[in-house]
Protein backbone atom coordinates (compact mmCIF):
# COMPACT_ATOMS: atom_id res chain seq x y z
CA UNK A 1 6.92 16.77 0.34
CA UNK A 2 3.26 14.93 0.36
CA UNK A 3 2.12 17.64 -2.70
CA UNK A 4 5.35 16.05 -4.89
CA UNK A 5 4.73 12.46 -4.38
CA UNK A 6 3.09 12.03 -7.97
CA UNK A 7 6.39 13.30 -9.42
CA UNK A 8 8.46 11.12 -6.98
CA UNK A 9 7.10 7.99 -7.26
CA UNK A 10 7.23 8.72 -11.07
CA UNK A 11 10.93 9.71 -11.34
CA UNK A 12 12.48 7.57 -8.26
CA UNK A 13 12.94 4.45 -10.64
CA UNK A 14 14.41 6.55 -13.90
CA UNK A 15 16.91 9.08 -11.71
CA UNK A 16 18.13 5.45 -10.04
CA UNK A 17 19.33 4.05 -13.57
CA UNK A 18 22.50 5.81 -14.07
CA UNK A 19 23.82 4.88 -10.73
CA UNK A 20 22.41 1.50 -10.81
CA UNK A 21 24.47 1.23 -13.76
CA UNK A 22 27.91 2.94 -12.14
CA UNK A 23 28.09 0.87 -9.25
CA UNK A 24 27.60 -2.06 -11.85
CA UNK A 25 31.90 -1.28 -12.14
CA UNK A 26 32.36 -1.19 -8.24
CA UNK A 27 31.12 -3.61 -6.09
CA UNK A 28 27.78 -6.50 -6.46
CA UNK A 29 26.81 -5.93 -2.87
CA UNK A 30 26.89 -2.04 -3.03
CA UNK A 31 24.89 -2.54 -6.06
CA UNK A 32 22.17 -4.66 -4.58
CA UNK A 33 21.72 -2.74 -1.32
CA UNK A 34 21.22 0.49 -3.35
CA UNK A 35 18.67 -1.58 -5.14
CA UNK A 36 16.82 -2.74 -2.39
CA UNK A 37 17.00 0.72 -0.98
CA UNK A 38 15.14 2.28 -3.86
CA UNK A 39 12.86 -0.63 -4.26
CA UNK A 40 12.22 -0.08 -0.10
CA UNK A 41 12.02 4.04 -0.47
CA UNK A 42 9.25 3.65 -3.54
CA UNK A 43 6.79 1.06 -1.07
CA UNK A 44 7.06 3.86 1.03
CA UNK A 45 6.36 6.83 -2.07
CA UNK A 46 3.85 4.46 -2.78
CA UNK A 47 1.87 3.68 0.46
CA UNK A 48 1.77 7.48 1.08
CA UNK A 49 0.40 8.47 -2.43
CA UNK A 50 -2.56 5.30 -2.37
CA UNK A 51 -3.66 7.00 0.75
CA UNK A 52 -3.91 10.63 -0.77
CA UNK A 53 -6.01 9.38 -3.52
CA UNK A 54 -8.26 7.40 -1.68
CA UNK A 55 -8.78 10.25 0.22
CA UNK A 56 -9.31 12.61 -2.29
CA UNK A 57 -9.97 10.12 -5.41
CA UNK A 58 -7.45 11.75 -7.75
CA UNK A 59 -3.99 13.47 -7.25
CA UNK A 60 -2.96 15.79 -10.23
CA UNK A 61 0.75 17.51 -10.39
CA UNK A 62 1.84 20.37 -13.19
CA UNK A 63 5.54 19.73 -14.63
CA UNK A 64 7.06 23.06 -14.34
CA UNK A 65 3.73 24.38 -13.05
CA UNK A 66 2.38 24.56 -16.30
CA UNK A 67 -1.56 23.45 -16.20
CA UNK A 68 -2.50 21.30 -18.89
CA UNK A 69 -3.40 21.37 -21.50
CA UNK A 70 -0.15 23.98 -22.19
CA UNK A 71 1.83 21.38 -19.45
CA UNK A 72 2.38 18.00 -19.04
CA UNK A 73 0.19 16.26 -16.23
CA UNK A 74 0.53 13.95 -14.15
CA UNK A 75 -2.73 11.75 -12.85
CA UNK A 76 -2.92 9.47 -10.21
CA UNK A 77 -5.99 7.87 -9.73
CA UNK A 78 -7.01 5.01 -7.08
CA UNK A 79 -6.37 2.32 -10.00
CA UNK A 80 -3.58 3.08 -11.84
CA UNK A 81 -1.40 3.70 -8.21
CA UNK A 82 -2.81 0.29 -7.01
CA UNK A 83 -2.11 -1.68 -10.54
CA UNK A 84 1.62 0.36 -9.83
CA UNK A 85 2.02 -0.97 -6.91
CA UNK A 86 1.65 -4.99 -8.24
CA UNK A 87 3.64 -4.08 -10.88
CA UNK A 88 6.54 -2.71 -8.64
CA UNK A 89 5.72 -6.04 -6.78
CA UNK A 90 6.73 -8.14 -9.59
CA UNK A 91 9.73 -6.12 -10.40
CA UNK A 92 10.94 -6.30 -6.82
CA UNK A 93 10.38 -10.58 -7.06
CA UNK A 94 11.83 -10.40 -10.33
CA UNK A 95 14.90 -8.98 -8.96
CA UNK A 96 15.01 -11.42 -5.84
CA UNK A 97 13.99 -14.32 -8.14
CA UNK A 98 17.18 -13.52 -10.11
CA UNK A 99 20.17 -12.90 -7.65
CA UNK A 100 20.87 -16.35 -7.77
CA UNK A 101 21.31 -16.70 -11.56
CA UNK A 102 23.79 -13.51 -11.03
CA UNK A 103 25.58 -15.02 -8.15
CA UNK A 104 26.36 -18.40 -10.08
CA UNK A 105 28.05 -15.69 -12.46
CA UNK A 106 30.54 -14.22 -10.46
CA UNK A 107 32.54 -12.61 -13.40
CA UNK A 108 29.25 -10.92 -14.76
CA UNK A 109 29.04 -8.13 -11.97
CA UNK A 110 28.69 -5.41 -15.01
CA UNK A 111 25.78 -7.30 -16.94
CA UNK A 112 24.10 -7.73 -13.47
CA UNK A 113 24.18 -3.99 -13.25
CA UNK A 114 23.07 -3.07 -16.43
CA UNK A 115 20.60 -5.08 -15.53
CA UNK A 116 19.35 -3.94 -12.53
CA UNK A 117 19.15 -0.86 -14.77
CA UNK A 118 17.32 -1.35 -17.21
CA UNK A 119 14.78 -3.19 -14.98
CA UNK A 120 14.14 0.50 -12.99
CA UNK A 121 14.21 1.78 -17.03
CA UNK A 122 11.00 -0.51 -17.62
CA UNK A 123 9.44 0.03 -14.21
CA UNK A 124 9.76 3.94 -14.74
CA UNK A 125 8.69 3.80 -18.53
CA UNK A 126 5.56 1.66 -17.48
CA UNK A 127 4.40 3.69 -14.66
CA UNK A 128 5.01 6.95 -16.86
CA UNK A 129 2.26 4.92 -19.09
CA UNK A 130 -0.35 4.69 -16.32
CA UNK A 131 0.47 8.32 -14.89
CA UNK A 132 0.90 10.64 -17.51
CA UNK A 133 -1.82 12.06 -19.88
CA UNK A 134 -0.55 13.61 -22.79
CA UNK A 135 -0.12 11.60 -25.64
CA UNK A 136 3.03 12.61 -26.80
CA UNK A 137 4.49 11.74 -23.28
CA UNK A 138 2.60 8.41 -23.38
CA UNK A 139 4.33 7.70 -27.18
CA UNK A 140 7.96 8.54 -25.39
CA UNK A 141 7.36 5.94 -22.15
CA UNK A 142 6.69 3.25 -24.82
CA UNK A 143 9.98 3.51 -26.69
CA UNK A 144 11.46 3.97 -23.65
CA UNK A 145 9.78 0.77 -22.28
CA UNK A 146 11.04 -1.24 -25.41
CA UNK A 147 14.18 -0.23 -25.25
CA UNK A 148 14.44 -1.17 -21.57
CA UNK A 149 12.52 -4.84 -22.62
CA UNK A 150 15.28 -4.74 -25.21
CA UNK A 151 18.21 -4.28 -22.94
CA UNK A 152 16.70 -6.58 -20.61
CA UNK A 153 17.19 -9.19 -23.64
CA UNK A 154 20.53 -8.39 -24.41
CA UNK A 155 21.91 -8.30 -20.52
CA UNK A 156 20.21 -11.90 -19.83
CA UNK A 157 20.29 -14.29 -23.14
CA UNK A 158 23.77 -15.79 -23.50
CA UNK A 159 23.94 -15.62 -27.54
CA UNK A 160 21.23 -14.25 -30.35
CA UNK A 161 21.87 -10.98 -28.98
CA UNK A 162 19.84 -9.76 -31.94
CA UNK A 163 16.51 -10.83 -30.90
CA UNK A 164 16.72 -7.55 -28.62
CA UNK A 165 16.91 -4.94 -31.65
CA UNK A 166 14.25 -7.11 -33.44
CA UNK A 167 12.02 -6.31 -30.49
CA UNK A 168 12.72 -2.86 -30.28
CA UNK A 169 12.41 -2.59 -34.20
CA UNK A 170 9.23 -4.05 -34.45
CA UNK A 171 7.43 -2.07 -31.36
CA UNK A 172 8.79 0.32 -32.49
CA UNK A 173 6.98 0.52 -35.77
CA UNK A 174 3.89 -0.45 -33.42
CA UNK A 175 4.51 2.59 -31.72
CA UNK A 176 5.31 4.99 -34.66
CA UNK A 177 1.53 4.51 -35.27
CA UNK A 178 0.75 5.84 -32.30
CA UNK A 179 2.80 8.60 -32.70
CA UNK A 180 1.02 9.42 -35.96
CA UNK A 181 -2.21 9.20 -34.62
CA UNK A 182 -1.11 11.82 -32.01
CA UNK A 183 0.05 14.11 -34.40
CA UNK A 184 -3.37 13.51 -36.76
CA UNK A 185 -5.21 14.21 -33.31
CA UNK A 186 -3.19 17.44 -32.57
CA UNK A 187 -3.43 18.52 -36.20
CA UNK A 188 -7.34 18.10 -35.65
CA UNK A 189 -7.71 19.72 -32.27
CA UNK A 190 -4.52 21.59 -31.52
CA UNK A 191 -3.96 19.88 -28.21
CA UNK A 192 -2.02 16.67 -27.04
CA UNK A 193 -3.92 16.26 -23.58
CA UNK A 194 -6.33 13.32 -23.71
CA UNK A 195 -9.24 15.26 -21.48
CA UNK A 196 -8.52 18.28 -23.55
CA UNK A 197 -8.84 15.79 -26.77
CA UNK A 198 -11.98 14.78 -25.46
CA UNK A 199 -13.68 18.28 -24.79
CA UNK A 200 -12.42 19.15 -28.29
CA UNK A 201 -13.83 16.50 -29.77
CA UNK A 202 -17.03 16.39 -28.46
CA UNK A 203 -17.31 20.00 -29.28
CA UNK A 204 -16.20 19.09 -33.07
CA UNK A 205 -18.55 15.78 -33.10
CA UNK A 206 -15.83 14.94 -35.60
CA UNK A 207 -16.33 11.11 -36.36
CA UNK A 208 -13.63 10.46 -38.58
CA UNK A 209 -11.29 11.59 -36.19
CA UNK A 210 -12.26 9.27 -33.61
CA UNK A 211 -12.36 6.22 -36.30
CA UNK A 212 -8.95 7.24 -37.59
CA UNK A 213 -7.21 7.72 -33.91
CA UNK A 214 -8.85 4.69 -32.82
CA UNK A 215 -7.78 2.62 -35.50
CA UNK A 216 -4.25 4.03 -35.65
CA UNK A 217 -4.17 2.99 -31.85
CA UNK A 218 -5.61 -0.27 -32.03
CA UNK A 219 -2.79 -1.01 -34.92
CA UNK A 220 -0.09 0.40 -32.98
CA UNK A 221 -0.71 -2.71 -30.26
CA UNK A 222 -1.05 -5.37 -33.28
CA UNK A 223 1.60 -4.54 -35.34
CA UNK A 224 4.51 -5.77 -32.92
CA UNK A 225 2.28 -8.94 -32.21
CA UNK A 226 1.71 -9.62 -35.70
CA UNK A 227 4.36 -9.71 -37.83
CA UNK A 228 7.68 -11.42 -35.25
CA UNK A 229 5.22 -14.91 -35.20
CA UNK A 230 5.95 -17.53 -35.29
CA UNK A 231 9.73 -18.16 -35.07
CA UNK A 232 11.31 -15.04 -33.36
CA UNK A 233 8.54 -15.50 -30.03
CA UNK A 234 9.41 -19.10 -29.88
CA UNK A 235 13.31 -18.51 -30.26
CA UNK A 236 13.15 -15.74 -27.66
CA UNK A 237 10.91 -17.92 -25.04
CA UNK A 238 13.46 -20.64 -25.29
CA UNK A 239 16.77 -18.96 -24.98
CA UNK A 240 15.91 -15.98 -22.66
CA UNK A 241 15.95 -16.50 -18.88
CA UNK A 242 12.53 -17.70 -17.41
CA UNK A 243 12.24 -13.93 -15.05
CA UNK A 244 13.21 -12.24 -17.80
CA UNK A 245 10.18 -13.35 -19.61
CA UNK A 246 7.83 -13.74 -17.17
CA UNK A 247 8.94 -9.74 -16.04
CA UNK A 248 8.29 -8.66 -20.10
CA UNK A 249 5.42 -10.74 -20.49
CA UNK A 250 3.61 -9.84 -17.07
CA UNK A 251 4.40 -5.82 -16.42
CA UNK A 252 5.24 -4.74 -20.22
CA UNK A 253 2.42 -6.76 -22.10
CA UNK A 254 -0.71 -6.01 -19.75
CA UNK A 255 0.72 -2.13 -19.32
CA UNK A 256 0.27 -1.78 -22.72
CA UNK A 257 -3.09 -3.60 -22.96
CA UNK A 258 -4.09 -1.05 -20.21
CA UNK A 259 -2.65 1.99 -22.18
CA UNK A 260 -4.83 0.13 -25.17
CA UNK A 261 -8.07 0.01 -22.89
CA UNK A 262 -7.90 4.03 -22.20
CA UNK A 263 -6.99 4.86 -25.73
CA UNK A 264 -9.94 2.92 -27.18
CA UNK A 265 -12.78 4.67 -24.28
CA UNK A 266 -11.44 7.44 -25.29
CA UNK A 267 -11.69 7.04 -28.98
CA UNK A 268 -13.74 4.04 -30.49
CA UNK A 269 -16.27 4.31 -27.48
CA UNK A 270 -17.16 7.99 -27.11
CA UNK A 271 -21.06 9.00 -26.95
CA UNK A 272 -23.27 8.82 -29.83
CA UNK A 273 -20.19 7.13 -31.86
CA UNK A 274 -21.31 4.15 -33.65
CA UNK A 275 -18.51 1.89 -34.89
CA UNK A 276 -19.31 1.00 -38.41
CA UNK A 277 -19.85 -3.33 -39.53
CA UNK A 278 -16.80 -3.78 -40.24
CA UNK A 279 -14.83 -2.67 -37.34
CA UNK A 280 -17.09 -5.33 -35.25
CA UNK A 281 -16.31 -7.87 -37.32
CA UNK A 282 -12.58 -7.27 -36.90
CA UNK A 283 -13.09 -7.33 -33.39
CA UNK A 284 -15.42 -10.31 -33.27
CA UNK A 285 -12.27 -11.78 -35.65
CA UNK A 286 -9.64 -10.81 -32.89
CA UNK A 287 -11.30 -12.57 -29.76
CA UNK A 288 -11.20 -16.10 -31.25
CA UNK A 289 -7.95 -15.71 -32.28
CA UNK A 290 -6.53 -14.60 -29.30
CA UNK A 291 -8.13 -17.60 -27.81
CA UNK A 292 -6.73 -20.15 -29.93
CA UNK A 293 -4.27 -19.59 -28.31
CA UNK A 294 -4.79 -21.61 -25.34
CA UNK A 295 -5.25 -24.63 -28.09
CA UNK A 296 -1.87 -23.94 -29.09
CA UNK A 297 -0.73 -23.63 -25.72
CA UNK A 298 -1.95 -27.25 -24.84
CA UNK A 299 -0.34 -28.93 -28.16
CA UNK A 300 2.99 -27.73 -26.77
CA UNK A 301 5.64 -30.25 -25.53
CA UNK A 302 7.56 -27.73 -23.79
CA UNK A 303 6.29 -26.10 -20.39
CA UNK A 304 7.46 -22.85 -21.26
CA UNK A 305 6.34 -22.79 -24.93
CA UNK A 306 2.99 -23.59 -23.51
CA UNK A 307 3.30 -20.25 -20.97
CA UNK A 308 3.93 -18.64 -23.94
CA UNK A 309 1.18 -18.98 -25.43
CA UNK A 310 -1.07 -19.34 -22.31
CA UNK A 311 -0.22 -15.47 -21.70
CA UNK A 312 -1.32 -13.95 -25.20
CA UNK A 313 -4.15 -16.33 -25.03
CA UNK A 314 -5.46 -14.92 -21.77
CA UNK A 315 -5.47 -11.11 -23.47
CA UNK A 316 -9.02 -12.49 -24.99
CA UNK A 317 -10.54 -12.21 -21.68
CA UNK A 318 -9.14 -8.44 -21.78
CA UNK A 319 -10.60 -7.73 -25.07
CA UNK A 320 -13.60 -9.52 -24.58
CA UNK A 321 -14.51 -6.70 -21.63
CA UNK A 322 -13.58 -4.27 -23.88
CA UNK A 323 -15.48 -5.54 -26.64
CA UNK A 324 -18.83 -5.71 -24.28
CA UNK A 325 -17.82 -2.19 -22.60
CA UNK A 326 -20.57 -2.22 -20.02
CA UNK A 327 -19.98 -1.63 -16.42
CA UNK A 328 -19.90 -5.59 -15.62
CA UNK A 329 -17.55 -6.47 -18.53
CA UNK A 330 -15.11 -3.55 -17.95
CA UNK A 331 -14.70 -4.85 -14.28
CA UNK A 332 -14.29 -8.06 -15.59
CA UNK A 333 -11.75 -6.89 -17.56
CA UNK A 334 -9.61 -4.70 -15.57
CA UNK A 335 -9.81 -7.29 -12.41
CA UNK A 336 -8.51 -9.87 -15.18
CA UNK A 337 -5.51 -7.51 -15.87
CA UNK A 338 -4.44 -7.69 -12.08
CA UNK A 339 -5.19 -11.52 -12.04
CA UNK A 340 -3.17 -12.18 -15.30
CA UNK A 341 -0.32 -9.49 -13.78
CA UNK A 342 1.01 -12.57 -11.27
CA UNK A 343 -0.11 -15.32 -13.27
CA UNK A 344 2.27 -15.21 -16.06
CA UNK A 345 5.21 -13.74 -13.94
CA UNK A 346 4.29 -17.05 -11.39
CA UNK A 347 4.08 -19.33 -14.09
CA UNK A 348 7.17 -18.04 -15.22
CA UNK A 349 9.01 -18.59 -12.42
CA UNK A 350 7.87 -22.02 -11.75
CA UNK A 351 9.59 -22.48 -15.04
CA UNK A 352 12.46 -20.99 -14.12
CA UNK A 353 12.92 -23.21 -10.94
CA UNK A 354 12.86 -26.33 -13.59
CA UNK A 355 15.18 -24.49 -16.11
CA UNK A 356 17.76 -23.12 -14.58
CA UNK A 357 19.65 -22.62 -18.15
CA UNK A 358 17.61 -21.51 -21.36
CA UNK A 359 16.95 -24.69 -23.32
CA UNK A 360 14.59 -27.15 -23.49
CA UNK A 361 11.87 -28.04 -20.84
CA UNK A 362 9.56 -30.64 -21.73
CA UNK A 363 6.37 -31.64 -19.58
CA UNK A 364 7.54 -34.56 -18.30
CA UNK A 365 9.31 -32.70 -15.61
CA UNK A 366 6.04 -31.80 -13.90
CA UNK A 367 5.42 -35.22 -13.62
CA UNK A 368 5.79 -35.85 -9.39
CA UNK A 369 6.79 -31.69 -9.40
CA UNK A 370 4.10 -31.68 -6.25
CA UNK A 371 5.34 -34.69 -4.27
CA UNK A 372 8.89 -33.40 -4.81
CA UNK A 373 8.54 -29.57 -4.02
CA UNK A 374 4.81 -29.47 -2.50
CA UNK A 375 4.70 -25.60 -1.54
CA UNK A 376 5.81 -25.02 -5.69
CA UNK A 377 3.40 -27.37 -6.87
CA UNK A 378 0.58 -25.75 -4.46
CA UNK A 379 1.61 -22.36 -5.94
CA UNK A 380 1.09 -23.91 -9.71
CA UNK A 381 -2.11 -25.37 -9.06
CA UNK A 382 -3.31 -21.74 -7.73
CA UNK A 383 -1.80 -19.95 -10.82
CA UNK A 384 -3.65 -22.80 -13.08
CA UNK A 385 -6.52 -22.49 -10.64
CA UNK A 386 -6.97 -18.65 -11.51
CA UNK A 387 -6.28 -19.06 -15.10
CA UNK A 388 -9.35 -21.70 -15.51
CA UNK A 389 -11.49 -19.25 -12.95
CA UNK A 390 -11.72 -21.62 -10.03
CA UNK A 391 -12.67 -19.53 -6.80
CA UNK A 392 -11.39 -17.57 -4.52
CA UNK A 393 -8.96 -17.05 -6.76
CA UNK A 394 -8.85 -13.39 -8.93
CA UNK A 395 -9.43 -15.04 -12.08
CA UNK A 396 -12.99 -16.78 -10.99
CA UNK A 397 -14.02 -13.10 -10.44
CA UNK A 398 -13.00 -11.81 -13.54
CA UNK A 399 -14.64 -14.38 -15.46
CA UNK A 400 -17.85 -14.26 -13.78
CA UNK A 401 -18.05 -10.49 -14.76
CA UNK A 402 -17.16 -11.19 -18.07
CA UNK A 403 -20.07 -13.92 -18.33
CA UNK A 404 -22.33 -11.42 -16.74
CA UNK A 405 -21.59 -8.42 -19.02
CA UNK A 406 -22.36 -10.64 -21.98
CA UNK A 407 -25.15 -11.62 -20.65
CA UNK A 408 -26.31 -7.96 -20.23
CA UNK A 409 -25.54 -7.42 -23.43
CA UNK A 410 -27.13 -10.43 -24.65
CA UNK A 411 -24.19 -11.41 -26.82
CA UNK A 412 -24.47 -15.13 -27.21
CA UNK A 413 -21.24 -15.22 -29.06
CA UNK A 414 -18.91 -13.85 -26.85
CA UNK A 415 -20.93 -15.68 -24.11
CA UNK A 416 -20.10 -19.04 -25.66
CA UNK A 417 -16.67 -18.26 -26.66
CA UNK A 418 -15.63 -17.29 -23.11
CA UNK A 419 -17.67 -20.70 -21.46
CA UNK A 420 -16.01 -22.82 -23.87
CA UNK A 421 -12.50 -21.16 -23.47
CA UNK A 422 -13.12 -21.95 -19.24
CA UNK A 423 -14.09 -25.61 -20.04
CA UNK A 424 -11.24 -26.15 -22.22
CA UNK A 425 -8.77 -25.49 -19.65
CA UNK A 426 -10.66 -26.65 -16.72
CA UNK A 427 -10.20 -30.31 -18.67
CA UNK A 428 -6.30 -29.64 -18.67
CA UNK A 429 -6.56 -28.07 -15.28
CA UNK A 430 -7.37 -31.40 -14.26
CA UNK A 431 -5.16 -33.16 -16.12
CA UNK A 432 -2.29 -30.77 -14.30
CA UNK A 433 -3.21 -31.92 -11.34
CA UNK A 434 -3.14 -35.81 -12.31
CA UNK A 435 0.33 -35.61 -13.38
CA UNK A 436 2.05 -32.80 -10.80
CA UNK A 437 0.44 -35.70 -8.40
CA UNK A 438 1.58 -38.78 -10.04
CA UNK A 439 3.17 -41.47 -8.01
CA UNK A 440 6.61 -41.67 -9.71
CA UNK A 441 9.47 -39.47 -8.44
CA UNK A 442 9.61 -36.07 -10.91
CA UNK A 443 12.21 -35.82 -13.01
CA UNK A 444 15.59 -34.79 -13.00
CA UNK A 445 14.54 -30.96 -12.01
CA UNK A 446 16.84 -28.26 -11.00
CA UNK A 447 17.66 -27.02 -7.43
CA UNK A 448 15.13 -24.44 -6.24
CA UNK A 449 16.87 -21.98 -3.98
CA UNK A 450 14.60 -19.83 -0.96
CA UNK A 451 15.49 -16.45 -3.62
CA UNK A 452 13.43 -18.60 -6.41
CA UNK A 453 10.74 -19.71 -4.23
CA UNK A 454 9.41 -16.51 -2.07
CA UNK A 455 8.40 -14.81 -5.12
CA UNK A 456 6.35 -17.65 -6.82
CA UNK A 457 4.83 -18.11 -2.90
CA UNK A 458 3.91 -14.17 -2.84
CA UNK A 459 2.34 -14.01 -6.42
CA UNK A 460 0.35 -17.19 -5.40
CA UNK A 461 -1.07 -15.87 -2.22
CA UNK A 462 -1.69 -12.23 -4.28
CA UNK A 463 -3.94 -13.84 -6.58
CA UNK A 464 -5.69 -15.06 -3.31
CA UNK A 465 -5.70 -11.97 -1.80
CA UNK A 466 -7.35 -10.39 -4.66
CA UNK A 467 -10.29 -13.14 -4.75
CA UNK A 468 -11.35 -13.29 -1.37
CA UNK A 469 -10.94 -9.09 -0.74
CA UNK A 470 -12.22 -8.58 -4.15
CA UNK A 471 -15.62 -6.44 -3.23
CA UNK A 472 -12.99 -4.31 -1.93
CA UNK A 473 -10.82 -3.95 -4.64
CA UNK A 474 -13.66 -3.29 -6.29
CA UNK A 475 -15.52 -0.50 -5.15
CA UNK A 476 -11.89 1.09 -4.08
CA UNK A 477 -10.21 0.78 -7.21
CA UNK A 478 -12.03 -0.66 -10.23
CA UNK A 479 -15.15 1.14 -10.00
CA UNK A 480 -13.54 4.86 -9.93
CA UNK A 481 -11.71 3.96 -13.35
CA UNK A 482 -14.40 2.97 -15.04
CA UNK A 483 -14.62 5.51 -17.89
CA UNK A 484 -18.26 7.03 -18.56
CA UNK A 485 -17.65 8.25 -21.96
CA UNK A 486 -18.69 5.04 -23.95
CA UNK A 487 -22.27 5.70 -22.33
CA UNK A 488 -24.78 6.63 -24.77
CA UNK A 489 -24.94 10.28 -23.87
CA UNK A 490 -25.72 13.23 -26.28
CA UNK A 491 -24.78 16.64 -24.17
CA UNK A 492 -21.05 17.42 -22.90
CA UNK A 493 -19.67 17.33 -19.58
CA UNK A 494 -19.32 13.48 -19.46
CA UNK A 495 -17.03 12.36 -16.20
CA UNK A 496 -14.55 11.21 -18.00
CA UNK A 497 -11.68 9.07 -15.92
CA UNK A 498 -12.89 11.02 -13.23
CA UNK A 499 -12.80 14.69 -14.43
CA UNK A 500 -15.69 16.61 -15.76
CA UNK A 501 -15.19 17.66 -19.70
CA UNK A 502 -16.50 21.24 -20.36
């Protein structure tokens, strides 16, 4: 069984949908224990398959037994199972987090279901993102990930039903670009598999192939970001459940950004590539913005407005790695993805616990929130403490490898942008603290129940766990999926996430 755990733990969450989704018409507690037992039985896939590749560093599996490039393959590497495992964390709290909005709704036993369903839908679709390495496999899990995020929408907002198809409409033209930029890569090179792309085109030293798949990827993420601002994202923050959005905006949103960071090592960044003027201005143009974010963010009357915006803000500390692409910036980077991972789903939450209905929820309910409910104020002061880079939390790490690469790179700019970003929310960081701490009673705030609070206490002490063990997770995880390629080396046979090209 141990050789077909890379399928497994790949297919366990999609083969659970349709009867996730029949016993939605049967019974709510037959439901929920066959969703705890496949949420139990994949820890288990899981714990098995991290030990197989940190014994052996990668796991591979042939679909059908068909060896790539002809097959499709699936790749498990220390990083991507241990970034699956958080994210299967989150879905798991997600799910706990929202039993009691389901129970209040007793005559909504179907809609609990379907959602149940289309939660192992997005689980499946995302880790068929991190797992699978053929590009026209990687272009299915997306629309199959937006149409789960979709459903998702549907099943938990009360009215504007609509917002879901305008989701799915507009990643979906996102993702039609990524499509295209397979097909211009297979018309090119005659294969779909990325380390067979990579052999090819290093044979081919074809540079306008690289510019055009890179940019054709790159557009593919900003496309669906783009054009929805400003009205739909603040419409769909305000009137869709706080898990549903802090499940979307944690596992969906930094999948995708991680999908993003292999497509661009393995396009913008090969060896002896330069990227012409204008594609660095573009990217020196997208960091800033991204980080205005966190302006906006702080202008906001409304807590979960302001999360909003906090969580596309923090994607400039992703980019900014990527931007740098040494060693120290790409660990930056990638230990930033697992730090932002519980952030925004905690922050979320906390949110939730103050909002029990979508709807308004103005700052002003924070005020006393740590005097009233100390263990969910101590858990938002550690989720604000990561996001300014306060140690030993994950996000003090991540920084401090940012700051480092640039300073490798002796890139002043990005070096100023990121110090400034940290001081600008270490001054609300403190003002947080003044006012979750005020002496005045908080007010009127909903009813946390022991479902809503273990999850926001377990993403807390996660973000802990990854500071203080991070030398570990580290040279375990990060380090091994650091791609070699955008080294400045002339011959072949690059290691190349982990594989030799020939």
């Amino acid at each position: 069984m141990k050789e077909h755990l890379p399928i497994l733990i790949l297919i366990l969450p999609l083969v659970s949908v349709p009867f996730i989704a029949g016993l939605s018409f049967t019974s709510n507690w037959m439901n929920r224990l066959f969703v705890l037992i496949v949420f139990t039985t994949g820890w288990v896939f899981g714990w098995e398959t991290l030990e197989g590749v940190l014994s052996n560093g990668l796991s591979f599996y042939n679909l059908g037994g068909w060896a790539a490039p002809w097959g499709i393959e699936v790749v498990l590497t220390p990083f991507t199972v241990f970034l699956a495992g958080w994210i299967w964390l989150i879905g798991m709290s997600t799910w706990f987090y929202g039993l009691p909005y389901w129970i209040l709704q007793r005559k909504e036993s179907v809609k609990e279901g379907l959602f149940n369903a289309f939660l192992f839908l997005l689980l499946g679709s995302v880790l068929g993102l991190l797992f699978l390495r053929d590009l026209l496999s990687l272009y299915f899990c997306l629309e199959t990930a937006l149409a789960a995020a979709a459903g998702l929408m549907v099943v938990g907002q009360a009215k504007n039903w609509a917002d879901g198809f305008y989701l799915f409409f507009w990643g979906s033209a996102g993702a039609s670009l990524l499509l295209l930029s397979a097909f211009f890569l297979y018309a090119s090179t005659g294969t779909l598999n990325l380390d067979d792309l990579l052999s090819q085109i290093f044979i081919s030293k074809n540079a306008a192939v690289v510019l055009t798949a890179g940019l054709l990827s790159v557009f593919a993420f900003v496309v669906p970001l783009t054009f929805p601002l400003p009205s739909f994202f603040s419409r769909l923050v305000s009137q869709t459940p706080s898990f549903v959005m802090g499940l979307l905006s944690s596992i969906l949103v930094r999948s995708l950004v991680y999908l993003l960071f292999i497509l661009l090592f393995f396009t913008l960044n090969l060896p002896g590539f330069h990227q012409p003027f204008w594609i660095l201005g573009f990217e020196y143009l997208l960091i800033p913005l991204l980080f205005w974010n966190f302006v906006l963010a702080f202008r906001q009357n409304d807590f979960q407005q302001s999360i909003a915006f906090i969580g596309v803000a923090q994607l400039g500390f992703l980019f900014v790695g990527f931007f740098l692409g040494n060693k120290s910036a790409l660990t930056g980077s990638l230990l930033e993805l697992l730090n932002q991972l519980l952030i925004v789903a905690g922050l979320f939450f906390i949110a939730g616990t103050l909002r029990a209905t979508p709807g308004v929820l103005p700052l002003s309910r924070l005020a006393g929130l740590g005097r009233q409910r100390p263990w969910t104020g101590l858990a938002l002061i550690v989720f604000a403490a990561s996001l300014v880079g306060i140690p030993p939390t994950c996000g003090s790490l991540g920084k401090w490898y940012l700051i480092q690469g640039a300073l490798e790179r002796n890139n002043w700019i990005l070096l100023v942008l990121v110090a400034a970003t940290v001081l600008l929310n270490l001054f609300y960081f403190i003002k947080l603290i003044v006012l979750i701490y005020e002496h005045r009673d908080a007010a009127a705030t909903e009813s946390s129940s022991i479902a809503s609070k273990i999850p926001i206490l377990i993403l807390a002490l996660g973000i802990i766990i990854l500071g203080v063990f991070h030398q570990t997770v580290i040279d375990r995880f990060i380090e091994p999926a650091l791609p070699k390629a955008f080294q400045n080396i002339s011959i072949p046979n690059v290691p190349f996430l982990g594989k030799q090209v020939e």
